[in-house]
N, C-alpha and C. Protein backbone atom coordinates (compact mmCIF):
# COMPACT_ATOMS: atom_id res chain seq x y z
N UNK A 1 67.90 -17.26 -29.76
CA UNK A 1 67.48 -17.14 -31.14
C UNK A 1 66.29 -18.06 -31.38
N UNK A 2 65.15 -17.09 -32.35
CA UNK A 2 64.09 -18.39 -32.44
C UNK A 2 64.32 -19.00 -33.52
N UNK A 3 63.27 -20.51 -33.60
CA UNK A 3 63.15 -20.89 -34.86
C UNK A 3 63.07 -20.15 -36.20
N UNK A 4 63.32 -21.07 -36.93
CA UNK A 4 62.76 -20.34 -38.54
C UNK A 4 61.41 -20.34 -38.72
N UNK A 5 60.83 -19.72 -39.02
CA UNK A 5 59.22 -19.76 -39.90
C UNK A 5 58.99 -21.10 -40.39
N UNK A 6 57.97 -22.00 -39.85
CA UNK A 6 57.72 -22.77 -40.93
C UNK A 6 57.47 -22.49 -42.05
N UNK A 7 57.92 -23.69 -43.27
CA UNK A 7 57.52 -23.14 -44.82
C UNK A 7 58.24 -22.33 -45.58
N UNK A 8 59.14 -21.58 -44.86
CA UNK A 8 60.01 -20.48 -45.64
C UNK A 8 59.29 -19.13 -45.36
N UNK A 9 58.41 -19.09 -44.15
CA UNK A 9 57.46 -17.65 -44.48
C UNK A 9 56.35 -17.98 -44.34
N UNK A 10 56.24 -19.12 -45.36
CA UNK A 10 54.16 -19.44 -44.97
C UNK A 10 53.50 -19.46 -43.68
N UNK A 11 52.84 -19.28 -43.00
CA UNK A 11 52.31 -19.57 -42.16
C UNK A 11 52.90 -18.85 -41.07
N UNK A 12 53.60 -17.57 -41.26
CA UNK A 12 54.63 -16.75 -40.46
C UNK A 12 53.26 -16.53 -39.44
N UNK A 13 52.54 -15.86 -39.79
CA UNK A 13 51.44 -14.82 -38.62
C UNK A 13 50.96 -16.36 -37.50
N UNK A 14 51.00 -17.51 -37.86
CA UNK A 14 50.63 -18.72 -37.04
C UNK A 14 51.60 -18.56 -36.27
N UNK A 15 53.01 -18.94 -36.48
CA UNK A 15 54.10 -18.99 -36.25
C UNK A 15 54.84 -17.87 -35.00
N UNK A 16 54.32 -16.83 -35.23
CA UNK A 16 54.30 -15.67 -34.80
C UNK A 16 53.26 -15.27 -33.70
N UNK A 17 52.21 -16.30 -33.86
CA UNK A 17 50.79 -16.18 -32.94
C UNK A 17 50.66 -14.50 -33.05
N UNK A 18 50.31 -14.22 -34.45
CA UNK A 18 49.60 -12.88 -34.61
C UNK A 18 48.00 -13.07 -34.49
N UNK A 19 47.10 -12.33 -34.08
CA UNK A 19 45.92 -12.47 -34.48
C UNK A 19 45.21 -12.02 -35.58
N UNK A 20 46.01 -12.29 -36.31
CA UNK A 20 45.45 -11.83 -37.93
C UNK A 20 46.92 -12.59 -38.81
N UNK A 21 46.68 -12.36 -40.06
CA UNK A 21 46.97 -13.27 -41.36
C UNK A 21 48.32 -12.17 -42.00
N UNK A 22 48.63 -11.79 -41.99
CA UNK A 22 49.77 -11.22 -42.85
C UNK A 22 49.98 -11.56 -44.19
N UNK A 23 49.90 -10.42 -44.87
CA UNK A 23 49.93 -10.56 -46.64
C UNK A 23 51.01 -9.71 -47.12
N UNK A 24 51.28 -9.63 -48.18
CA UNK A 24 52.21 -8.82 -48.73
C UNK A 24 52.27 -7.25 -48.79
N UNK A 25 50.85 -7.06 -48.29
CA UNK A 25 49.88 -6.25 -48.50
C UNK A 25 49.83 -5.49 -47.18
N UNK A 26 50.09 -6.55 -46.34
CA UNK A 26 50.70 -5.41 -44.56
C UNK A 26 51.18 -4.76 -44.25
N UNK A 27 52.44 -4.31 -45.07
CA UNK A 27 53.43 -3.59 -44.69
C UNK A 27 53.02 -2.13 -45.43
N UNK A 28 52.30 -1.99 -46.29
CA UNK A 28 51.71 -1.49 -46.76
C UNK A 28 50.54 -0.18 -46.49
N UNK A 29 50.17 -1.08 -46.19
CA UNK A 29 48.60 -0.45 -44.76
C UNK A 29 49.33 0.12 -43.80
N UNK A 30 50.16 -0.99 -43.12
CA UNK A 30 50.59 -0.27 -41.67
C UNK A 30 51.32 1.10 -42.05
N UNK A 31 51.96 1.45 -42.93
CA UNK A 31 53.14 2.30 -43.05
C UNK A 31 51.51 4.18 -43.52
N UNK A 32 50.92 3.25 -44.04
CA UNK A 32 49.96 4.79 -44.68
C UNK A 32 48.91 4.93 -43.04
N UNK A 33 48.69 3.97 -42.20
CA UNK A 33 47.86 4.14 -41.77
C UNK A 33 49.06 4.51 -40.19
N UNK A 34 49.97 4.26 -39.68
CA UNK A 34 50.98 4.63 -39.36
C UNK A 34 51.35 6.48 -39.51
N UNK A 35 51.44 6.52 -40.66
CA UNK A 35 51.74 7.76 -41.18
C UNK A 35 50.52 8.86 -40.83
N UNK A 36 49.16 8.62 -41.13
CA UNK A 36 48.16 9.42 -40.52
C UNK A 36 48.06 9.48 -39.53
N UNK A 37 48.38 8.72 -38.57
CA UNK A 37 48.14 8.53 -37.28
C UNK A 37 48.85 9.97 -36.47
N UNK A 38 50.25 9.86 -37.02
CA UNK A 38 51.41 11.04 -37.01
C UNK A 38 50.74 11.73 -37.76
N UNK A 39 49.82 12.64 -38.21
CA UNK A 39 49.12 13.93 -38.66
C UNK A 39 50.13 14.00 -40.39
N UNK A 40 51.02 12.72 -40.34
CA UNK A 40 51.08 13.00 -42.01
C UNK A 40 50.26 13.88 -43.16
N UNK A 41 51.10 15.05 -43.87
CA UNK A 41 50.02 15.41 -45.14
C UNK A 41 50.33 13.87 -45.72
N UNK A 42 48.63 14.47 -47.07
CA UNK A 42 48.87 13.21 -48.01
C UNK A 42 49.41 13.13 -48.47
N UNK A 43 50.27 14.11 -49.00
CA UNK A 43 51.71 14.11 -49.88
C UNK A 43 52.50 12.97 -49.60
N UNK A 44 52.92 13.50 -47.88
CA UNK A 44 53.77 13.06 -47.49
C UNK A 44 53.33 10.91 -47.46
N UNK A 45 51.99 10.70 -47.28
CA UNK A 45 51.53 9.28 -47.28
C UNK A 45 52.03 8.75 -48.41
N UNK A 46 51.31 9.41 -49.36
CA UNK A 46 51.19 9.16 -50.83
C UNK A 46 52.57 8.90 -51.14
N UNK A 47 53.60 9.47 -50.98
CA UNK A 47 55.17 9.39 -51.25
C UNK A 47 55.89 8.54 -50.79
N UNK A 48 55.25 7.85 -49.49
CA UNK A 48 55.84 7.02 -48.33
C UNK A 48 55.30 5.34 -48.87
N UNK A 49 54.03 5.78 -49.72
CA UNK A 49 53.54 4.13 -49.99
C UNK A 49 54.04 4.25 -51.74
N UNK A 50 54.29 4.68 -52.12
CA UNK A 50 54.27 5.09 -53.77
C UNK A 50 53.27 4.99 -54.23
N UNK A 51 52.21 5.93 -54.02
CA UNK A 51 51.58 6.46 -54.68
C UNK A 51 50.88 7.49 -55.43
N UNK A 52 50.27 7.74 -56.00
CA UNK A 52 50.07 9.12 -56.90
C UNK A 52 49.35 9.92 -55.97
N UNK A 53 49.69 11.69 -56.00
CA UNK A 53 49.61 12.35 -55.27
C UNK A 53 48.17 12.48 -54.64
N UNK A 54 47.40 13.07 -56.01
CA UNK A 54 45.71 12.68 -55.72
C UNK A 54 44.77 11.77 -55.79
N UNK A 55 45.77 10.22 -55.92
CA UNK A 55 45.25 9.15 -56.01
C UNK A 55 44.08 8.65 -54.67
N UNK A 56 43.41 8.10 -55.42
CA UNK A 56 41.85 7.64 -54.69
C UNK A 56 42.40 6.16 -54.03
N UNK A 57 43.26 5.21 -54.47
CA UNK A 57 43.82 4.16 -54.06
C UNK A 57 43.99 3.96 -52.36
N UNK A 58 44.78 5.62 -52.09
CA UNK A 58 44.59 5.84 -50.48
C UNK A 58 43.60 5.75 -49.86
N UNK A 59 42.09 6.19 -50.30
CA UNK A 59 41.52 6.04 -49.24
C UNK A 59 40.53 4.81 -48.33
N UNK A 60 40.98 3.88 -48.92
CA UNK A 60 41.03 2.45 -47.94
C UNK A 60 41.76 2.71 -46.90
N UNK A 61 42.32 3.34 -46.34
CA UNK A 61 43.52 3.03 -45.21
C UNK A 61 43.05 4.04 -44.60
C-alpha cells in the first residue's frame, strides 16, 4: 500500500510523478477526449460530460 498524497490531494500529480498538473478539470477532458477517440457521436460526448447537445463548450477537447 502507498502513502497518502501529501496535503490531502495537493500536490497529488508531484506525488504521483505525473508529467503534468492535475485539476479538477482532468477528469473531464480525459473522459470527452477518451470518448472521441472511441468514434463517440457527440450526443453520446455531450451526455457523458454533461453537456448541452449542440453546445460549443465541447469543442476545446
Amino acid at each position: 500500500m502507498t502513502a497518502p498524497a501529501p496535503g490531502g490531494g495537493r500536490g497529488l500529480g508531484r506525488w504521483a510523478e505525473l508529467s503534468f498538473r492535475p485539476t479538477g478539470h482532468s477528469p473531464c477532458r480525459g473522459l470527452a477526449i477518451s470518448s472521441k477517440r472511441a468514434d463517440n457521436d457527440r450526443k453520446v460526448i455531450a451526455k457523458q460530460g454533461g453537456w448541452v447537445e449542440n453546445t460549443a463548450a465541447m469543442e476545446g477537447y
